[in-house]
Protein backbone atom coordinates (compact mmCIF):
# COMPACT_ATOMS: atom_id res chain seq x y z
CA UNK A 1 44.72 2.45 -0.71
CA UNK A 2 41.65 0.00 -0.26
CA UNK A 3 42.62 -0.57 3.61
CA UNK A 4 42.84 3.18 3.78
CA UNK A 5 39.19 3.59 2.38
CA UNK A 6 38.01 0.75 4.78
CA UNK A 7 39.98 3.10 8.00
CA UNK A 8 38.26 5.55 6.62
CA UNK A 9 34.79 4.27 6.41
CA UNK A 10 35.21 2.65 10.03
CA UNK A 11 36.45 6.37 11.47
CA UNK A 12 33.85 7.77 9.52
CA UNK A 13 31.26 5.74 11.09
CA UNK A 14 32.95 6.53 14.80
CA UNK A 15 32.41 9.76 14.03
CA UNK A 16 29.04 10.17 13.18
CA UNK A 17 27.67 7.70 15.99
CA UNK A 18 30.65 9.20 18.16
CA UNK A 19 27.29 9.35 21.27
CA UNK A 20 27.34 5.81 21.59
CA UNK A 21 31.05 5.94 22.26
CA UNK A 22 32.01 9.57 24.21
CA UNK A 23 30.89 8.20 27.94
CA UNK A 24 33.73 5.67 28.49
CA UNK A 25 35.68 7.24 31.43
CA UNK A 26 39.18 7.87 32.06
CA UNK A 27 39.27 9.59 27.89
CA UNK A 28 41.98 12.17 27.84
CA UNK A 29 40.81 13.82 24.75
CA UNK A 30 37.55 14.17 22.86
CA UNK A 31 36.51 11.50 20.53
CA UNK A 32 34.68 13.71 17.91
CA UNK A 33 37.74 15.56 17.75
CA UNK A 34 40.34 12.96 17.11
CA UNK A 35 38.03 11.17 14.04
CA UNK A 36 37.52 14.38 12.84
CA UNK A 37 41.09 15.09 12.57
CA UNK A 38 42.15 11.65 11.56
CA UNK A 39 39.49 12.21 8.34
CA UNK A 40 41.10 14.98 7.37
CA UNK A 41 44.61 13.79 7.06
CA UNK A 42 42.96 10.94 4.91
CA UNK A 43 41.61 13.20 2.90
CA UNK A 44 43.70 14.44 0.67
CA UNK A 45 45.44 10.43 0.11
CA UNK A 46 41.53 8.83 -1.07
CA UNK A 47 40.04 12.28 -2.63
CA UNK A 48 39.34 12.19 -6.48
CA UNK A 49 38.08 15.19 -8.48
CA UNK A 50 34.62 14.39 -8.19
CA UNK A 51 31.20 14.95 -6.64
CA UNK A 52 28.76 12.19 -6.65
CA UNK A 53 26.01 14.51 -6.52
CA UNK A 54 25.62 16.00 -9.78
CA UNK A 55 22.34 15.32 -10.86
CA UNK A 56 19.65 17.80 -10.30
CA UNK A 57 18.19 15.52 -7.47
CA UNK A 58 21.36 15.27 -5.93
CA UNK A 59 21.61 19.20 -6.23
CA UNK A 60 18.54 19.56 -4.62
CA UNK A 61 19.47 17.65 -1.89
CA UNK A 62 22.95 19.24 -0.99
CA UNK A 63 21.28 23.01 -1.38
CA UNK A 64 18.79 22.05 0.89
CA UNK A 65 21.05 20.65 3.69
CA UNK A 66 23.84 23.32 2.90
CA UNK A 67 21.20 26.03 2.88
CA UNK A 68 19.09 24.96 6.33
CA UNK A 69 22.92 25.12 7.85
CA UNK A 70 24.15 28.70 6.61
CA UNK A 71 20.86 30.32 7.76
CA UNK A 72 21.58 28.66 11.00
CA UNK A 73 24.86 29.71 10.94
CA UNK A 74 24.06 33.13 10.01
CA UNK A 75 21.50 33.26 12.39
CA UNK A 76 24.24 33.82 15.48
CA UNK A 77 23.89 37.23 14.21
CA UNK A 78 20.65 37.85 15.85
CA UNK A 79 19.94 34.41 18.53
CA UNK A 80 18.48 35.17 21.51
CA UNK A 81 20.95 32.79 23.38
CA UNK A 82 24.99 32.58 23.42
CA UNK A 83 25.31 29.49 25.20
CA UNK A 84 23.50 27.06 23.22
CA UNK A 85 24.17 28.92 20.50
CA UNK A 86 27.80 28.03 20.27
CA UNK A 87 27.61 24.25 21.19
CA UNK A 88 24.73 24.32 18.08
CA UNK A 89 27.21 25.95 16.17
CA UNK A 90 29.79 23.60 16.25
CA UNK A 91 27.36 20.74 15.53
CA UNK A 92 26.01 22.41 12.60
CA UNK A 93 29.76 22.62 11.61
CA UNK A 94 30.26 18.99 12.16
CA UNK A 95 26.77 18.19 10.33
CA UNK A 96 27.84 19.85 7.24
CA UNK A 97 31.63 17.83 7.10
CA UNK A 98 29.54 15.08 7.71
CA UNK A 99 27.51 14.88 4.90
CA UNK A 100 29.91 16.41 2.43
CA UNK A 101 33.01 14.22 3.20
CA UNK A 102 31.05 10.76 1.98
CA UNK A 103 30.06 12.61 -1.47
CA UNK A 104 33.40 14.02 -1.92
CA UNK A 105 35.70 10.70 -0.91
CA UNK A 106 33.35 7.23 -0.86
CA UNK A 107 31.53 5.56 -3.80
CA UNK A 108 29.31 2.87 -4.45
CA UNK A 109 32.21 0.33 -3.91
CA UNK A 110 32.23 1.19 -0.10
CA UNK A 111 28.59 0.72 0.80
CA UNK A 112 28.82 -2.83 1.25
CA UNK A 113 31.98 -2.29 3.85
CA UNK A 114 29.68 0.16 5.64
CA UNK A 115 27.17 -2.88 5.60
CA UNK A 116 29.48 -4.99 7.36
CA UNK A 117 30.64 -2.73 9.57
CA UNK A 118 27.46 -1.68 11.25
CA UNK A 119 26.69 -5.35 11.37
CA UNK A 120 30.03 -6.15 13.49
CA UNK A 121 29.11 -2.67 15.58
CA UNK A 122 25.22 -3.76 16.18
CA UNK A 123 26.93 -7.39 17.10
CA UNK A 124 29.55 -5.54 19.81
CA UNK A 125 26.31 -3.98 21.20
CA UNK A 126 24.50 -6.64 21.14
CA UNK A 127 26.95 -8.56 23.57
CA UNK A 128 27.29 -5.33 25.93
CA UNK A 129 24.04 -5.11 26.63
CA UNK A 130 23.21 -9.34 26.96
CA UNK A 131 26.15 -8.55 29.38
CA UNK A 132 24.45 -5.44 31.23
CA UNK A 133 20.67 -7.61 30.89
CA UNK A 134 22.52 -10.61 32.72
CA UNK A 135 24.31 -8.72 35.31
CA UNK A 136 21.13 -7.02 36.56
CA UNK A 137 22.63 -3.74 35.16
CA UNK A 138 19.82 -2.73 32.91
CA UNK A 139 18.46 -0.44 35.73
CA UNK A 140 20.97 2.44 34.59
CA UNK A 141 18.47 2.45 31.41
CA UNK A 142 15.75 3.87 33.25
CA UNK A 143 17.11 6.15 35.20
CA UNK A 144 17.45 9.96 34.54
CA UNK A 145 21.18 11.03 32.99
CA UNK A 146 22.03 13.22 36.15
CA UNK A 147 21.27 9.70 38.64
CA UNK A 148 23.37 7.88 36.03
CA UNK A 149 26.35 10.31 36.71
CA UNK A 150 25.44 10.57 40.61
CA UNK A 151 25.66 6.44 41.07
CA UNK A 152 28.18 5.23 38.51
CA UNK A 153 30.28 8.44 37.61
CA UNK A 154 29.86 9.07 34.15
CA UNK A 155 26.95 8.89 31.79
CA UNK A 156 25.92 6.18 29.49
CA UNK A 157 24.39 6.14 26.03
CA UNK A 158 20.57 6.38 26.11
CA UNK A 159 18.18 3.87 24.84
CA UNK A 160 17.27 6.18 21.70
CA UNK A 161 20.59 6.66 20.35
CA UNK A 162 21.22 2.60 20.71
CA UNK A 163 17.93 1.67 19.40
CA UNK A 164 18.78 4.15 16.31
CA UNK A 165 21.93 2.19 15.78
CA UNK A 166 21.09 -1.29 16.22
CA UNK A 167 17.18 -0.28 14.20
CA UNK A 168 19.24 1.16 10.65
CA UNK A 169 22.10 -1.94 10.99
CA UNK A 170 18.98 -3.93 10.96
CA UNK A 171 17.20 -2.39 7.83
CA UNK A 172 20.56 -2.20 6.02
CA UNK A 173 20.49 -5.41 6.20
CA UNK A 174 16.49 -6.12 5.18
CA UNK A 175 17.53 -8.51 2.15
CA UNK A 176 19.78 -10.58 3.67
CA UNK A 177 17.78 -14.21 4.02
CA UNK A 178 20.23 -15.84 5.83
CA UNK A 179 19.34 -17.82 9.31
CA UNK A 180 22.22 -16.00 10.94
CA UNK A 181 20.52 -12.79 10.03
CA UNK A 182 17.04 -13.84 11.32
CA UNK A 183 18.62 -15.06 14.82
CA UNK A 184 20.28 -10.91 15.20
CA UNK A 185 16.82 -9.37 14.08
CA UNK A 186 15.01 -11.88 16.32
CA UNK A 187 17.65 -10.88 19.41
CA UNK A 188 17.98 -6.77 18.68
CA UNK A 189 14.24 -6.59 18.98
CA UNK A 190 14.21 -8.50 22.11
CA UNK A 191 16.99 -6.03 23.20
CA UNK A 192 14.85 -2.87 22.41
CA UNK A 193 11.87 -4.38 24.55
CA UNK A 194 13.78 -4.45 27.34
CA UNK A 195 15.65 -1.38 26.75
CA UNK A 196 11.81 0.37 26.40
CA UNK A 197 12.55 1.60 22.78
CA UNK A 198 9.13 2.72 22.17
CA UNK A 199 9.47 4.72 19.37
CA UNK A 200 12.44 2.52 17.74
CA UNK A 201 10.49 -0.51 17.56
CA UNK A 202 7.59 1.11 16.85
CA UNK A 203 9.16 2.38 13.77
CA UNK A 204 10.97 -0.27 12.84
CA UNK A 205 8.36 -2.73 12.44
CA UNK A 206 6.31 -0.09 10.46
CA UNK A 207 9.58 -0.16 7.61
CA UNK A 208 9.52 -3.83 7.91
CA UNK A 209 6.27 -4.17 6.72
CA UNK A 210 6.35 -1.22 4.37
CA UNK A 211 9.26 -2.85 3.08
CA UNK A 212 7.34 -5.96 2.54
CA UNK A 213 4.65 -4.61 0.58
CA UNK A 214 6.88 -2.29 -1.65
CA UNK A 215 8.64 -5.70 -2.65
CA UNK A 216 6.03 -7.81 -2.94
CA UNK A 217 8.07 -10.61 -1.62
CA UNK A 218 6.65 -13.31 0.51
CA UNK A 219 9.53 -14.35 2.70
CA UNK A 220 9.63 -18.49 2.97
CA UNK A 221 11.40 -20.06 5.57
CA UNK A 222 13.30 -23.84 4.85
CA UNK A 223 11.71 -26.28 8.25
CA UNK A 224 15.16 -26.13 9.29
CA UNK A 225 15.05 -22.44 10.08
CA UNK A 226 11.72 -22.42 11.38
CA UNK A 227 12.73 -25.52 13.73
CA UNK A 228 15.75 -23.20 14.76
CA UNK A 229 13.76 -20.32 15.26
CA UNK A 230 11.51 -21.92 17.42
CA UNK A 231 13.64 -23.95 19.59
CA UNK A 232 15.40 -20.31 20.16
CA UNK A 233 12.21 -18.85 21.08
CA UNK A 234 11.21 -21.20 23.69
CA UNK A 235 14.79 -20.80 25.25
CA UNK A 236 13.98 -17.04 25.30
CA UNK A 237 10.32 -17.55 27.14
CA UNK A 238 12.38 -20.38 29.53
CA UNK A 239 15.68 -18.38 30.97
CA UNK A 240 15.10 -14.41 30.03
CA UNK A 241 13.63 -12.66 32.61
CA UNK A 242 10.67 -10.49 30.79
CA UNK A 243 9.60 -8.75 34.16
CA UNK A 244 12.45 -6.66 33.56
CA UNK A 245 10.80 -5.31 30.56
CA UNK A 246 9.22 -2.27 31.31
CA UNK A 247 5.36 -2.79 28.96
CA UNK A 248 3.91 0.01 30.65
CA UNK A 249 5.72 2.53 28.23
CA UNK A 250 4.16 0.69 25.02
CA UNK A 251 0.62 1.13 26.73
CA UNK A 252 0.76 5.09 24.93
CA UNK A 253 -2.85 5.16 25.27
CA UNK A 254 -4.08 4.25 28.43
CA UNK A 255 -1.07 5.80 30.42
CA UNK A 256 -0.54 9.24 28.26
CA UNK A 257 -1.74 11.42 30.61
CA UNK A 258 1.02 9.92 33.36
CA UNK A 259 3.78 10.09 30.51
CA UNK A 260 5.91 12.26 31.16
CA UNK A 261 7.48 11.94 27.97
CA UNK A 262 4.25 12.68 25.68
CA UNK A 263 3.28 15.43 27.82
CA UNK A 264 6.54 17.24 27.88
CA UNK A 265 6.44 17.22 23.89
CA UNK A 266 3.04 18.90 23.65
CA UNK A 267 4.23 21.50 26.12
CA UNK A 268 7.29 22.04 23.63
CA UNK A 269 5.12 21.75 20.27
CA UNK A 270 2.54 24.64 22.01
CA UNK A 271 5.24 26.67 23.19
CA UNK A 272 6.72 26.58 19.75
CA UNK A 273 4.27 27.16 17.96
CA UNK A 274 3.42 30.81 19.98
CA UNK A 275 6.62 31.32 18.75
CA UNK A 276 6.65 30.63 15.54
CA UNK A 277 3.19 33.24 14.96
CA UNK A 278 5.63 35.36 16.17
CA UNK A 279 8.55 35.34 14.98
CA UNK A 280 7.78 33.80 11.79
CA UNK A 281 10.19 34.65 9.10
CA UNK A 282 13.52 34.68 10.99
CA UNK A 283 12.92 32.86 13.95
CA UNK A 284 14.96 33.94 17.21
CA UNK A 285 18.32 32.83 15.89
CA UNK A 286 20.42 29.41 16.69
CA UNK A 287 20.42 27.69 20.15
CA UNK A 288 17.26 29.80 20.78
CA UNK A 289 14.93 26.98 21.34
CA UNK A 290 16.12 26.40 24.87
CA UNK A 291 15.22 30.23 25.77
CA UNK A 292 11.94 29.47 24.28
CA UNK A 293 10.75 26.36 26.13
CA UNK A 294 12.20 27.26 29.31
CA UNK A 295 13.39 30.53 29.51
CA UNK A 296 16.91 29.33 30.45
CA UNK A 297 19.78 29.22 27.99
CA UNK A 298 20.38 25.62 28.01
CA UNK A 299 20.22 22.80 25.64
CA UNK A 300 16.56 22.03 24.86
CA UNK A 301 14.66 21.72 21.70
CA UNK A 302 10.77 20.79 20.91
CA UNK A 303 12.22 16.74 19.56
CA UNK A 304 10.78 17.45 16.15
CA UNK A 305 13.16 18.80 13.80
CA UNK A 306 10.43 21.33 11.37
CA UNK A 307 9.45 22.81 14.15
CA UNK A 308 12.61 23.48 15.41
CA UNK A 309 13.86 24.82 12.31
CA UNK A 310 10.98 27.21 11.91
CA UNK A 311 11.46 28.42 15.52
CA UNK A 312 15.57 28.95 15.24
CA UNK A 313 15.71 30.34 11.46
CA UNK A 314 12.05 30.97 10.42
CA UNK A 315 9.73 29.88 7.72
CA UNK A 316 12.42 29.52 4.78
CA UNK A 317 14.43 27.16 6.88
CA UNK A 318 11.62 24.90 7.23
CA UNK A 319 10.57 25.54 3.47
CA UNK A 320 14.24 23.53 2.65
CA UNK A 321 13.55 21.03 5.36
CA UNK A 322 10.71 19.88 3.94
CA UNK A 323 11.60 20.01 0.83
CA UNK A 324 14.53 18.08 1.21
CA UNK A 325 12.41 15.49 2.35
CA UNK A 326 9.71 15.57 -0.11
CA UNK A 327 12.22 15.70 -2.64
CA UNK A 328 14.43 12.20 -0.99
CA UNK A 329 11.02 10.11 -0.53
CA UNK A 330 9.84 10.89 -4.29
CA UNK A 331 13.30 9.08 -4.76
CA UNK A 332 12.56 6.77 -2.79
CA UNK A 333 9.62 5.18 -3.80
CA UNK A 334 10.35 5.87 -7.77
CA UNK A 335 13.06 3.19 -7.00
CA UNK A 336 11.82 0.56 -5.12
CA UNK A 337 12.81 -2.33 -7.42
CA UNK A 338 16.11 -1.53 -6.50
CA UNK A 339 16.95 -3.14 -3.45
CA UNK A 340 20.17 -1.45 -2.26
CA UNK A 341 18.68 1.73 -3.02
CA UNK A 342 15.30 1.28 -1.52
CA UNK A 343 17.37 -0.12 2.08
CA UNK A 344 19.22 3.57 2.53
CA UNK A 345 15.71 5.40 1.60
CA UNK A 346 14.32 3.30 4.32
CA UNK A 347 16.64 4.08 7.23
CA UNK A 348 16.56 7.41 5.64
CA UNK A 349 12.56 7.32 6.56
CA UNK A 350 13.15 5.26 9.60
CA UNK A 351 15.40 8.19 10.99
CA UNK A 352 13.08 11.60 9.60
CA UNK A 353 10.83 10.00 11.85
CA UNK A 354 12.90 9.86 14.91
CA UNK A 355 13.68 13.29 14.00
CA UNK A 356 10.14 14.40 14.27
CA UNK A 357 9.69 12.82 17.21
CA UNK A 358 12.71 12.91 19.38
CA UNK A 359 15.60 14.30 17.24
CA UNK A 360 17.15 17.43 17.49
CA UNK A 361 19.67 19.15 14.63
CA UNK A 362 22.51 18.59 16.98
CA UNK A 363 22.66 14.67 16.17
CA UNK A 364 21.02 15.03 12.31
CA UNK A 365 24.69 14.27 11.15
CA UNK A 366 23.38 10.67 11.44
CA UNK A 367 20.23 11.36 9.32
CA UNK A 368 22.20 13.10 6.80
CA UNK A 369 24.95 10.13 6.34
CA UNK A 370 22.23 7.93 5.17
CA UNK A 371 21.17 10.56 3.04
CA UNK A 372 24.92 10.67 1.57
CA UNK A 373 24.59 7.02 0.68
CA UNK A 374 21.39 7.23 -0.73
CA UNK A 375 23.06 9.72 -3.36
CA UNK A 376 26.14 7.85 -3.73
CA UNK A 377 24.12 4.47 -4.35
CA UNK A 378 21.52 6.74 -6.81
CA UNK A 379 24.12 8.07 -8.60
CA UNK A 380 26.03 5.16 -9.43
CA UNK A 381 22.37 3.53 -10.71
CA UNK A 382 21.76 6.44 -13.01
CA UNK A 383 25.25 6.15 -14.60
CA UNK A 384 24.22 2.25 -15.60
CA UNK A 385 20.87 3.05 -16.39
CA UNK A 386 22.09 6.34 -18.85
């Protein structure tokens, strides 16, 4: 049974970051699908009668997330749109089974697997993209999805979803001193330069340095490390070519009003928010957001996951948003002496602010399976403490 709880864990983790994954070519069958099957015939062999969540925290937390999807659910009833609505649909579907199947089958004993296992996934990337960054292939990065498709054939995963990856593998692994550690936080940074992950490494090194000063810890490196370190850094400066790296895009302030990025958001947050004084209480119903920024029934949403929420199912959908929040944080920071705990809160805040900036509910399946952990790792602290 253990090996079957580490398959599990590993298809589990497929599943949610199944983005990263979907664009090989030449798949006969879609990969969300098949993990999502394979879960469920686990299932029933690793389930045990009980639900990690029982406390009233937990509670909260599971109403909140269970509640936001029904309403958007429900909501089909009345949307505006019908074919947004359904692909929304099915990802609210697949948000829910994602954040109930870790509290129903994994406890605190399988956290440190998942540790390991996003540390051998960050690794893989890691050596894909030193592959792509020597092979002069790091162009398809900055070019638009449809000129991906139009040159190469198929799409490839975007710089956000690989700098959310590779950004919670390294804060899941925050307390881990070692020099091997160092070397892959020193390297995935490096990586998200080049890449352009603005808002990744912006956010990253903001939770690396809250994390510092919510553990008080001055981190001391032996001379051996720091003569390593070093002698790696100069190799970087001597053979990696940094013209590739695109610094324009961290330059918010002096190029905003050419970035096409920040200025398509304020469009979405004003058009949004005409909406919302209208349509206030019930919002214009799931999948509508695309109707409302563009007048077209296609996938597009304002990258900021309140607003969105308020727009699709109305006020009371972003009332349990933000209180889910409030109500995870307070958790947060009443445990930061707890180091395991205080990692998941962390990627937890790391990713509620990608999701106000750039997320959408379609992909929040990957907010809310740090969120799972969170209460699986809380849990298991207030049965030892009680």
């Amino acid at each position: 049974m253990a090996n079957l709880r580490k398959f599990a864990v590993v298809i589990y983790i497929l599943l949610v970051y199944s983005g990263l994954i979907k664009w090989i070519p030449g798949l006969p069958v879609d990969l969300t699908l098949v993990f999502t099957v394979l879960l469920l015939a686990i299932f029933p062999f690793l389930f045990k009668p009980h639900f990690t969540a029982y406390s009233s925290f937990g509670k909260t937390i599971v109403f909140s997330v269970l509640g936001i999807s029904i309403l958007f659910l429900l909501s089909n009833a009345y949307t505006i749109s019908s074919n947004y609505a359904l692909s929304k649909s099915i990802a609210t579907v697949l948000n829910m089974f994602c954040f109930l199947y870790p509290l129903l089958l994994f406890e605190k004993e399988d956290i440190p697997y998942f540790k390991k296992v996003m540390m051998v996934g960050n690794i893989i990337i890691l050596v894909i993209l030193s592959y792509l960054y020597f092979t002069d292939q790091f162009i398809y990065f900055q070019m638009s999805e449809k000129t991906i498709e139009s040159v190469i054939g198929y799409g490839i995963p975007n710089y956000l979803s690989i700098g959310t990856f590779i950004s919670a593998s390294l804060i899941f692994h925050i307390d881990n001193k070692t020099l091997f550690n160092r070397i892959i936080i020193l390297y995935s940074v490096f990586i998200l330069f080049v890449l352009g992950g603005r808002g990744p490494l912006i956010f990253l090194f903001f939770i690396f340095i809250l994390h510092y000063f919510l553990t008080l810890k001055v981190k001391k490196l032996s001379l051996k490390n720091v003569l390593i370190i070093m002698v790696g850094a100069m190799l970087f400066l001597q053979y990696f070519d940094f013209s590739a790296i695109d610094f324009n895009r961290f330059n918010v302030l002096e190029n905003y009003s050419e970035d096409e990025s920040a200025t398509a958001r304020i469009y979405y947050f004003e058009q949004g928010y005409r909406s919302v004084t209208n349509h206030l209480f019930s919002g214009l119903g799931i999948g509508s957001s695309g109707m409302i920024l563009s007048d077209t029934d296609l996938v597009l949403y304002p990258h900021n996951l309140f607003l969105e929420s308020v727009m699709e199912i109305g006020i009371v959908g972003g009332l349990l948003y933000l209180i889910l929040y409030l109500v995870l944080f307070f958790k947060v920071f009443t445990w930061v002496d707890y180091l395991p705990l205080l990692s998941l809160g962390l990627i937890s805040l790391y990713l509620f602010f990608q999701d106000m900036k750039s997320g959408s509910f379609d992909s929040w399946r990957i907010s809310l399976l740090w969120i799972a952990l969170f209460i699986i790792q809380y849990h298991s602290k207030e049965k030892i403490e009680v």
